[in-house]
Protein backbone atom coordinates (compact mmCIF):
# COMPACT_ATOMS: atom_id res chain seq x y z
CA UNK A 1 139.86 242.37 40.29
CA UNK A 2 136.60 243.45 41.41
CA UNK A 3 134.13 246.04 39.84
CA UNK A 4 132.13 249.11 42.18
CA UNK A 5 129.14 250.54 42.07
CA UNK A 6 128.08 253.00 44.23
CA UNK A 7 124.93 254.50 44.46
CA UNK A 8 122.75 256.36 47.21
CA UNK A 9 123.85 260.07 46.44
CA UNK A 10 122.23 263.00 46.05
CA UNK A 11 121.24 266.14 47.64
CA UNK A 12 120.00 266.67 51.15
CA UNK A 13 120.09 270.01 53.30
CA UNK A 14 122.13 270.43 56.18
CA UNK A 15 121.53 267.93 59.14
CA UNK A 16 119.87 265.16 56.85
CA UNK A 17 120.86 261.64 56.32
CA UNK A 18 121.87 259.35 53.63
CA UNK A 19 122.90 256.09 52.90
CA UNK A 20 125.30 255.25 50.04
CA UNK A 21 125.96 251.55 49.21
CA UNK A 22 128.47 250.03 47.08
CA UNK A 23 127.80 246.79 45.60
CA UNK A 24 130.75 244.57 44.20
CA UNK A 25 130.72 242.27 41.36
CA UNK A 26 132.37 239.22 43.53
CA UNK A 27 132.54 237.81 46.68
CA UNK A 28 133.63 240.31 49.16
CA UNK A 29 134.51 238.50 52.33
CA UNK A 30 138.38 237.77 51.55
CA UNK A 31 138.96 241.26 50.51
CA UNK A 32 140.65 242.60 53.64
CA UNK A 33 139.69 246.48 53.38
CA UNK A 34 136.38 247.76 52.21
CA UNK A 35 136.55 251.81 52.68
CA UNK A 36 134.89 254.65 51.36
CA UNK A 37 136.72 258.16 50.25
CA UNK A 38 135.86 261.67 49.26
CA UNK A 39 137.47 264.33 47.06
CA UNK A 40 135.88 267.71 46.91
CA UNK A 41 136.23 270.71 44.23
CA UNK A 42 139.86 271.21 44.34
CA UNK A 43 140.87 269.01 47.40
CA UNK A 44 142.96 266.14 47.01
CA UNK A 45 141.08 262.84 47.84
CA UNK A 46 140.76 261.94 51.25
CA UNK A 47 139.58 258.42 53.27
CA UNK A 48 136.47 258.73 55.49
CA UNK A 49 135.53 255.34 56.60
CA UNK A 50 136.81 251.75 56.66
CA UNK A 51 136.05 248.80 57.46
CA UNK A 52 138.07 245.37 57.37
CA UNK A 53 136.92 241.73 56.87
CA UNK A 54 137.21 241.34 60.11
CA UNK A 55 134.18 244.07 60.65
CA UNK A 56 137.14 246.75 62.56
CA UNK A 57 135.83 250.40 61.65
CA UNK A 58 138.07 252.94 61.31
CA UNK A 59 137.26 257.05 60.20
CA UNK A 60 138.27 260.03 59.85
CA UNK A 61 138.13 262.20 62.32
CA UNK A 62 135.50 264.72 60.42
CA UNK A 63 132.95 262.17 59.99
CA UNK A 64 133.29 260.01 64.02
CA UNK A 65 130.21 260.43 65.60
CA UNK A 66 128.13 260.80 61.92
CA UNK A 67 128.86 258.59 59.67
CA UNK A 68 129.13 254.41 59.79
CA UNK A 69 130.43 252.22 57.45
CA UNK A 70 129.14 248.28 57.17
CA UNK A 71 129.63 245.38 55.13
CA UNK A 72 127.42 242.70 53.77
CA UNK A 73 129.46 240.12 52.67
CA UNK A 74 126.34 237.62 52.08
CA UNK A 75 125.02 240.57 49.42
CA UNK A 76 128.53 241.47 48.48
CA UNK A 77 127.94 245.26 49.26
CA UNK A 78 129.73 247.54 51.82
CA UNK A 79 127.17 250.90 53.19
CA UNK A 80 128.06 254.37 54.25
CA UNK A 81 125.70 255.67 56.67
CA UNK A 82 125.83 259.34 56.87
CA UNK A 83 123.96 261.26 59.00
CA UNK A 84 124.03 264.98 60.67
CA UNK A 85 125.94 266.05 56.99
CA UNK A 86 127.36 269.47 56.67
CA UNK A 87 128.02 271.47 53.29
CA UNK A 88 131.89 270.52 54.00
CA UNK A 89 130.89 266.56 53.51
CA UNK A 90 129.94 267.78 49.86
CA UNK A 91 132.14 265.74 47.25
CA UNK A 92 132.26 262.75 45.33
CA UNK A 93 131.94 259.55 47.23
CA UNK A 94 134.06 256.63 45.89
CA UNK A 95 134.24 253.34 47.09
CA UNK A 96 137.31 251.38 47.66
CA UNK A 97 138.45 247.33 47.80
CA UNK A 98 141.97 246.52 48.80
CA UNK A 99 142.63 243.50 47.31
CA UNK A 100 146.56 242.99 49.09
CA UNK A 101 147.57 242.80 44.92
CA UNK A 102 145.98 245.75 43.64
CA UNK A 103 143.50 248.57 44.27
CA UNK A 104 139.77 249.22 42.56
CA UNK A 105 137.35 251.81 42.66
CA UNK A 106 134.41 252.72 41.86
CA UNK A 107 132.81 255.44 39.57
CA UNK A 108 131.93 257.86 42.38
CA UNK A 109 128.66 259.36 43.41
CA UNK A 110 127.88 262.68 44.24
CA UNK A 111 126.85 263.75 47.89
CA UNK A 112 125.61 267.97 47.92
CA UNK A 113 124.92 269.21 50.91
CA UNK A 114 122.98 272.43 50.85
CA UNK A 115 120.03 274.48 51.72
């Protein structure tokens, strides 16, 4: 098991940047699949970025060309680098750990894009 925290949300206008991070509570580098997700007001949940342990990105095809995901595994946190963000990116950003035996996630953290 491993616990999530995400942080880095808030609200930016249209065409701004931010950077959410998600720091785990163990060792990161054996956990195959790091990813982010995203579930807006009445919109099922949806994947946006991933990453593996072997650093091979993978994203949604809304996001390619904005956003990047990373992970640290020597601080044990995994980054979503969002840039030139739309008011449809608005929604709660969870973070995700595939662990091959089960799934965690974190809390969320709210990402409002508007003027």
């Amino acid at each position: 098991q491993v616990q999530l925290v995400e942080s880095g949300g808030g609200l930016v206008q249209p065409g701004g940047s931010l950077r959410l991070s998600c720091a785990a509570s163990r060792n990161i580098a054996s956990i195959y699949i790091m990813a982010w997700y995203r579930q807006a007001p009445g919109k099922q949940r949806e994947s946006v970025a991933s990453v593996t342990s072997g650093g091979t990105t993978n994203y949604a095809d809304s996001v390619k060309g904005r956003f990047t995901i990373s992970r640290d595994n020597t601080k044990n946190t995994v980054y979503l680098q969002m840039n030139s963000l739309k008011p449809e990116d608005t929604a709660v950003y969870y973070c995700y750990a595939n662990l091959g035996y089960r799934d965690d996630w974190g809390q969320g953290t709210q990402v409002t894009v508007s003027s």
